[in-house]
Protein backbone atom coordinates (compact mmCIF):
# COMPACT_ATOMS: atom_id res chain seq x y z
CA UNK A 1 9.75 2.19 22.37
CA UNK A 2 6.25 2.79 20.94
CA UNK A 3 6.58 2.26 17.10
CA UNK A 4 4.49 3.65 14.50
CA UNK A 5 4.17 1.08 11.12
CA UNK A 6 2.38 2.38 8.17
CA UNK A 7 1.94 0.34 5.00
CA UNK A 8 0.52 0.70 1.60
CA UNK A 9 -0.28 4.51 1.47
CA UNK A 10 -0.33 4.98 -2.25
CA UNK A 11 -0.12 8.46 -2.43
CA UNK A 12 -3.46 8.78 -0.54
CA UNK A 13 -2.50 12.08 1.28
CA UNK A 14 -5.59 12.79 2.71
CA UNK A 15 -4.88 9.25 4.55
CA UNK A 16 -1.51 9.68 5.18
CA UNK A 17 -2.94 13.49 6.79
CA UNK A 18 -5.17 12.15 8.92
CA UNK A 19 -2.92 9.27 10.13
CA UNK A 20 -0.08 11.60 11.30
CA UNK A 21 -2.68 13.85 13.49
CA UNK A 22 -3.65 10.73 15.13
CA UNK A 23 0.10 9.67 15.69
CA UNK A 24 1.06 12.73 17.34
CA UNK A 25 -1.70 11.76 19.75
CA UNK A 26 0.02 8.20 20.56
CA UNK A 27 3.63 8.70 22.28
CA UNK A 28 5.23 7.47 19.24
CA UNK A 29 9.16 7.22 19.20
CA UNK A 30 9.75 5.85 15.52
CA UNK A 31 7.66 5.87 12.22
CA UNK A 32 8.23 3.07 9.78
CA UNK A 33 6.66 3.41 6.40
CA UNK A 34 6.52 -0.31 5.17
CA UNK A 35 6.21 0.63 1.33
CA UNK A 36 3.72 1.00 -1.28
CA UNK A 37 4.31 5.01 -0.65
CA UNK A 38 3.15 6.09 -4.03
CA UNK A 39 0.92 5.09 -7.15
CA UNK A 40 -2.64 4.90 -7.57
CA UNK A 41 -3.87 8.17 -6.17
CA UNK A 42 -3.03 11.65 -7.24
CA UNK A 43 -0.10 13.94 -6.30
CA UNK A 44 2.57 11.83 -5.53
CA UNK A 45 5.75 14.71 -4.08
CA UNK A 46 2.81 16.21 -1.76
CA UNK A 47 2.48 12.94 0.09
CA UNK A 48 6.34 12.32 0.22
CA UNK A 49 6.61 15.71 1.09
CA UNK A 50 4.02 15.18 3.98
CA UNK A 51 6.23 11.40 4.87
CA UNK A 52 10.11 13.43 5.38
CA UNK A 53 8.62 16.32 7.11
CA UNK A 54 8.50 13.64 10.05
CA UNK A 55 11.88 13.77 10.21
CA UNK A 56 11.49 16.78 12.23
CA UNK A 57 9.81 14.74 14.87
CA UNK A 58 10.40 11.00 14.64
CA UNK A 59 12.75 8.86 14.03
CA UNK A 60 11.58 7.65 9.88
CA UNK A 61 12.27 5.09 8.64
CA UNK A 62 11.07 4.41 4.91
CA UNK A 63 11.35 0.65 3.29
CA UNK A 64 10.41 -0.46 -0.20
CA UNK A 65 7.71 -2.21 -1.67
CA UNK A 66 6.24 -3.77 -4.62
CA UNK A 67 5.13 -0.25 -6.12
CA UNK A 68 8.69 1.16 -5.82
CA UNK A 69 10.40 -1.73 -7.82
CA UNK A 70 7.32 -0.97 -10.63
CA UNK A 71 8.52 2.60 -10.64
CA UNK A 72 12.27 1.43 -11.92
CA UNK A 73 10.92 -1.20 -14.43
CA UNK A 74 7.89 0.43 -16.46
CA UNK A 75 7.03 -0.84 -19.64
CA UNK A 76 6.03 2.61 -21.20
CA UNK A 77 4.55 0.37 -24.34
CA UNK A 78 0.71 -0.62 -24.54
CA UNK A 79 -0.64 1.26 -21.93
CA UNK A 80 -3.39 -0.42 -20.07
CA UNK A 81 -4.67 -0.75 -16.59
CA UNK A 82 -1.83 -2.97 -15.91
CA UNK A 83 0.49 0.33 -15.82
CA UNK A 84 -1.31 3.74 -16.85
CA UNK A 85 -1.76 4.69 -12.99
CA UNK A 86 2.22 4.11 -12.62
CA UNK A 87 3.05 5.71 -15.17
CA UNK A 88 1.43 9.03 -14.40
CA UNK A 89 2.91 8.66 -10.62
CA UNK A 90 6.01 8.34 -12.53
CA UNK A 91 5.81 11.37 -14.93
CA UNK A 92 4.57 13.62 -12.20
CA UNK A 93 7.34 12.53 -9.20
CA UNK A 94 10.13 14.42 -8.85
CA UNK A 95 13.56 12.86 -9.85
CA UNK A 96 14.53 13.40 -6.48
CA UNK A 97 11.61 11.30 -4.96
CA UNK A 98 12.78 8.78 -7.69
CA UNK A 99 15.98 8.40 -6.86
CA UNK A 100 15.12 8.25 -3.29
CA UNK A 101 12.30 5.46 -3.45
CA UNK A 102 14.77 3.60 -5.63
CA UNK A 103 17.80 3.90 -2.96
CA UNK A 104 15.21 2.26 -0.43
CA UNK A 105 15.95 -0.76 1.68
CA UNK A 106 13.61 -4.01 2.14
CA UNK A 107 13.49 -4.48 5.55
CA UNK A 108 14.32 -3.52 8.88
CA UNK A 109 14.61 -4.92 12.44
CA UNK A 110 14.09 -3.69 16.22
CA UNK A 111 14.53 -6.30 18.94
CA UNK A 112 13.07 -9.80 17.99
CA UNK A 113 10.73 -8.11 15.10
CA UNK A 114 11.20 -7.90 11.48
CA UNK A 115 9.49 -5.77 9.42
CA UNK A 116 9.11 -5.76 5.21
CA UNK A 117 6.66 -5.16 2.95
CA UNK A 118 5.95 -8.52 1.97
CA UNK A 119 8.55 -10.97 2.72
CA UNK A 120 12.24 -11.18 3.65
CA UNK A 121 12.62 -12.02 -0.16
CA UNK A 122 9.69 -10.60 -1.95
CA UNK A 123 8.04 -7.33 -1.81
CA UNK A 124 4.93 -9.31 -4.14
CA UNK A 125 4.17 -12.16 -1.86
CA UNK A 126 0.40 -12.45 -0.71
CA UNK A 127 -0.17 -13.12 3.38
CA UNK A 128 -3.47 -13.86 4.30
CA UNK A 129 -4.72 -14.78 7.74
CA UNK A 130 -5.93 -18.69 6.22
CA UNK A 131 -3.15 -18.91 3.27
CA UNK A 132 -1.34 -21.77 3.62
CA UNK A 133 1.67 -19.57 3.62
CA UNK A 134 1.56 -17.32 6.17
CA UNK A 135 1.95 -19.98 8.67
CA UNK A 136 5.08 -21.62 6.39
CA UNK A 137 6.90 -17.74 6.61
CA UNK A 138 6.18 -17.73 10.41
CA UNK A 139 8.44 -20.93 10.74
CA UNK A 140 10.90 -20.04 8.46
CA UNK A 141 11.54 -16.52 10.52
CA UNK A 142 13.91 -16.35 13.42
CA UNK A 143 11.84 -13.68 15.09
CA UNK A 144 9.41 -13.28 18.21
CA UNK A 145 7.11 -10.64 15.37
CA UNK A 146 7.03 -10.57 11.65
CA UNK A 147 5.16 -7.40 10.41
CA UNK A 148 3.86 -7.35 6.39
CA UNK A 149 1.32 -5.11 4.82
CA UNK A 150 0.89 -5.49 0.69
CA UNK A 151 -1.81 -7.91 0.91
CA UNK A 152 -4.34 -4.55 2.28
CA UNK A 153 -5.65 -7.02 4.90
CA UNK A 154 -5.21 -5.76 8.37
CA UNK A 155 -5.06 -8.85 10.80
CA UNK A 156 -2.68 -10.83 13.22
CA UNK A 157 -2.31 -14.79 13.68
CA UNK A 158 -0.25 -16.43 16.71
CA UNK A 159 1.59 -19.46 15.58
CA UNK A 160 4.06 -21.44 17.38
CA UNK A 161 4.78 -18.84 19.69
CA UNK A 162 5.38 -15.87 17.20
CA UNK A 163 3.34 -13.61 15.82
CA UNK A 164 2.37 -12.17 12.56
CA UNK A 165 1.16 -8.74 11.64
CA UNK A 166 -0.34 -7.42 8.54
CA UNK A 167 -0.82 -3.64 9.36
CA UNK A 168 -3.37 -3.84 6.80
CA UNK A 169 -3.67 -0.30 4.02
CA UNK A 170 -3.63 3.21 4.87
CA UNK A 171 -4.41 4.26 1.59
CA UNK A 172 -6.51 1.17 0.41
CA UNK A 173 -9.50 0.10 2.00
CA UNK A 174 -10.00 -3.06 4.22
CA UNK A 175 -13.94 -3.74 3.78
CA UNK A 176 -14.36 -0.48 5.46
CA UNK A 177 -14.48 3.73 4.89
CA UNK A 178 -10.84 4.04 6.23
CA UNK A 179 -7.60 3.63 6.56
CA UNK A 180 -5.53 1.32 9.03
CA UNK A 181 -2.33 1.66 10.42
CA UNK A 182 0.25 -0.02 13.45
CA UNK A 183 1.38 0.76 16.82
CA UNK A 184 3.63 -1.52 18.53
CA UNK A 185 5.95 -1.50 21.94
CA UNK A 186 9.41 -3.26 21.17
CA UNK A 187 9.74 -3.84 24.58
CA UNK A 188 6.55 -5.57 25.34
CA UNK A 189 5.30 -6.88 21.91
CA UNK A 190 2.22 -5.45 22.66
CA UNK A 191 0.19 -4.18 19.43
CA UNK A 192 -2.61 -1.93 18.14
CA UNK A 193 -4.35 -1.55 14.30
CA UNK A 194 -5.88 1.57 14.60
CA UNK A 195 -8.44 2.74 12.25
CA UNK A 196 -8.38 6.60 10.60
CA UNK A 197 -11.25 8.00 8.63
CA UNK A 198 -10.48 11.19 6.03
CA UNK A 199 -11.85 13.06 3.60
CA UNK A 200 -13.28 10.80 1.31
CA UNK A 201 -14.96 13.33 -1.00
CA UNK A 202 -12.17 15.71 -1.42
CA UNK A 203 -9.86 12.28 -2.19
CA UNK A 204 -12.14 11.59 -4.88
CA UNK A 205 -12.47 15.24 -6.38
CA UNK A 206 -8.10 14.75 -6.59
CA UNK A 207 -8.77 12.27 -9.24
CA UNK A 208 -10.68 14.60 -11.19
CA UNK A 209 -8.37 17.53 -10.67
CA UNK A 210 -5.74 16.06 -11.15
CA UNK A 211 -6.34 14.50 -14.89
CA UNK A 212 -6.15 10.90 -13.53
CA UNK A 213 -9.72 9.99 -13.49
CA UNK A 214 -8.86 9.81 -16.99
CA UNK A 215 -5.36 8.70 -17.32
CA UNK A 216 -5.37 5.84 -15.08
CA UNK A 217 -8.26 3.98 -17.37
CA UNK A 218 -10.29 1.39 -15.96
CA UNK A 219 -7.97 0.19 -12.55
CA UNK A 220 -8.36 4.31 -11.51
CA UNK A 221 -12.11 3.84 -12.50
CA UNK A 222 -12.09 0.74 -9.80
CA UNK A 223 -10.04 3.02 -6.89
CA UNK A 224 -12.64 5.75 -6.99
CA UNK A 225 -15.16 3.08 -7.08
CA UNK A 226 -13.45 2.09 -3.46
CA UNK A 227 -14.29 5.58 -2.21
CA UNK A 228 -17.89 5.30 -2.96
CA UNK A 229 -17.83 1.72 -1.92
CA UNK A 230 -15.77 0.71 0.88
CA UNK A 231 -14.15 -1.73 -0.97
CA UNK A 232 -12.02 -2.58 -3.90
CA UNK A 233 -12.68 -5.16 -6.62
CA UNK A 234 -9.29 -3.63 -8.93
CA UNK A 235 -6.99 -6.54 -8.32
CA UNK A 236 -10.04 -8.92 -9.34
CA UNK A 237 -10.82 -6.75 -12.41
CA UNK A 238 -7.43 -6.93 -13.25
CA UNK A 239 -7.04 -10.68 -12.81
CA UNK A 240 -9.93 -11.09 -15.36
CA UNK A 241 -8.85 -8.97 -17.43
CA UNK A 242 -5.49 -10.76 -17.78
CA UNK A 243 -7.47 -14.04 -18.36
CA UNK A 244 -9.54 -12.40 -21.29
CA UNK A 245 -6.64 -11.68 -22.72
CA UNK A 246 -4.83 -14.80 -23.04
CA UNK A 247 -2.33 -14.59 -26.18
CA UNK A 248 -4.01 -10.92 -27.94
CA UNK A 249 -2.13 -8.47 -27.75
CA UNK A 250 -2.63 -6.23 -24.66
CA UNK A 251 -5.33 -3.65 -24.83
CA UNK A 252 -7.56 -1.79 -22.94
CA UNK A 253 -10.55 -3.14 -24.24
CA UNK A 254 -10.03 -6.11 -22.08
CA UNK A 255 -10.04 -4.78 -18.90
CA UNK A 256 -12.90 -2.69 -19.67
CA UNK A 257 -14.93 -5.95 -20.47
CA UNK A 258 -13.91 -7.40 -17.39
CA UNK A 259 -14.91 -4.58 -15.40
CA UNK A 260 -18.21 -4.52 -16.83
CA UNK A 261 -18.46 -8.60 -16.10
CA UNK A 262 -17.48 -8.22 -12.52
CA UNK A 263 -19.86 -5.08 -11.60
CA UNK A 264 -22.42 -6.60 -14.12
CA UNK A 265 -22.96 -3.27 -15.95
């Protein structure tokens, strides 16, 4: 069975778009979106509207991630980078699509692979192909293949006879202008990241459109940076940002100056 495994999409549609035209080219049996399906781009219901219309085609199977357990624990207070861009993906998602990313799973299995977001216990664990770890997860799984995404770097690492996958973002970038995706036989263990370019511009005009340019305050500001870019400083941003805040209360202002430190402008 030829397996499709898509992490991290974000509510990038445009990705997500160009991802399933290049599925239907593949002889894929089974689609498995590994979480992180929504926040930080625009439109969040078109882009789960685009994921269950492969129902009609595939066997789908969707699992949770980090940015589906944010969704049922916002803190609505002191709005900041930390949580404006959720909050907007939560205001404009249906409460069906609520209900249904909240009814998720973590994880799922075919053969001797296991596949979850992050880890078998955390959907906000960091793997990285040199991290210390990785290779500590690897031994503590009973299985031939242990797929991840959440860290949005796309890379696999044979240890001790198994192997690890992170499929790496489809909505995110990974150093590059495009998204990155999985195909893997369950029968032969045999594996593919396959790279998708999209639309970048008309991604980019959805932030404008669609009021979050402004809304999503200075993380947004680092996404649409990405676009330009082909890469994405927002998780450093926020990290200094944090650290500039130390015990003031949380604002804004913080993040800003952080931004303005890291992209010296």
């Amino acid at each position: 069975m030829r397996v499709a495994i898509i992490s991290d999409i974000h509510s990038n549609y445009y990705a997500l778009k160009a991802a399933i035209t290049d599925i239907k080219k593949q002889n894929i049996d089974t689609i498995i979106i590994n979480g992180d399906l929504v926040t930080d781009f625009p439109y969040p219901n078109k882009t789960i509207d685009e994921i269950l219309k492969l129902n009609n085609d595939y066997n789908l199977i969707l699992l949770k991630g980090n940015r589906e357990e944010y969704l049922e624990n916002i803190n609505f207070n002191n709005i900041s980078s930390l949580n404006a861009s959720l909050i907007y993906t939560y205001n404009n998602l249906s409460d069906e699509y609520k209900e249904l990313l909240s009814s998720l799973p973590y994880s799922h299995s075919i053969n001797d692979i296991f596949i979850a977001h992050s880890s078998d216990i955390s959907t906000r664990e960091l793997f990285f192909e040199d991290s210390p770890n990785t290779k500590e997860y690897i031994d503590r799984m009973n299985y031939k293949m242990i797929i991840c995404g959440h860290s949005h770097k796309a890379f696999s690492l044979k240890h001790n006879d198994k192997i690890f996958i992170n499929t790496g973002p489809l909505g995110h970038f990974d150093n590059s202008f495009s998204g990155v995706y999985l195909i893997v036989d369950t029968e032969t263990y045999k594996y593919e990241h396959r790279y998708i370019s999209y639309d970048i511009n008309q991604t980019y005009n959805d932030f404008i459109e669609s009021g979050l340019s402004d809304y999503g305050l200075t993380y947004t500001k680092c996404i649409m940076d990405m676009l330009k870019k082909g890469y994405c400083n927002a998780s450093e941003v926020i990290n200094k940002g944090l650290s500039l805040v130390q015990n003031n209360k949380l604002e804004e202002k913080y993040f800003i100056e952080a931004y303005k430190k890291i992209n010296g402008s």
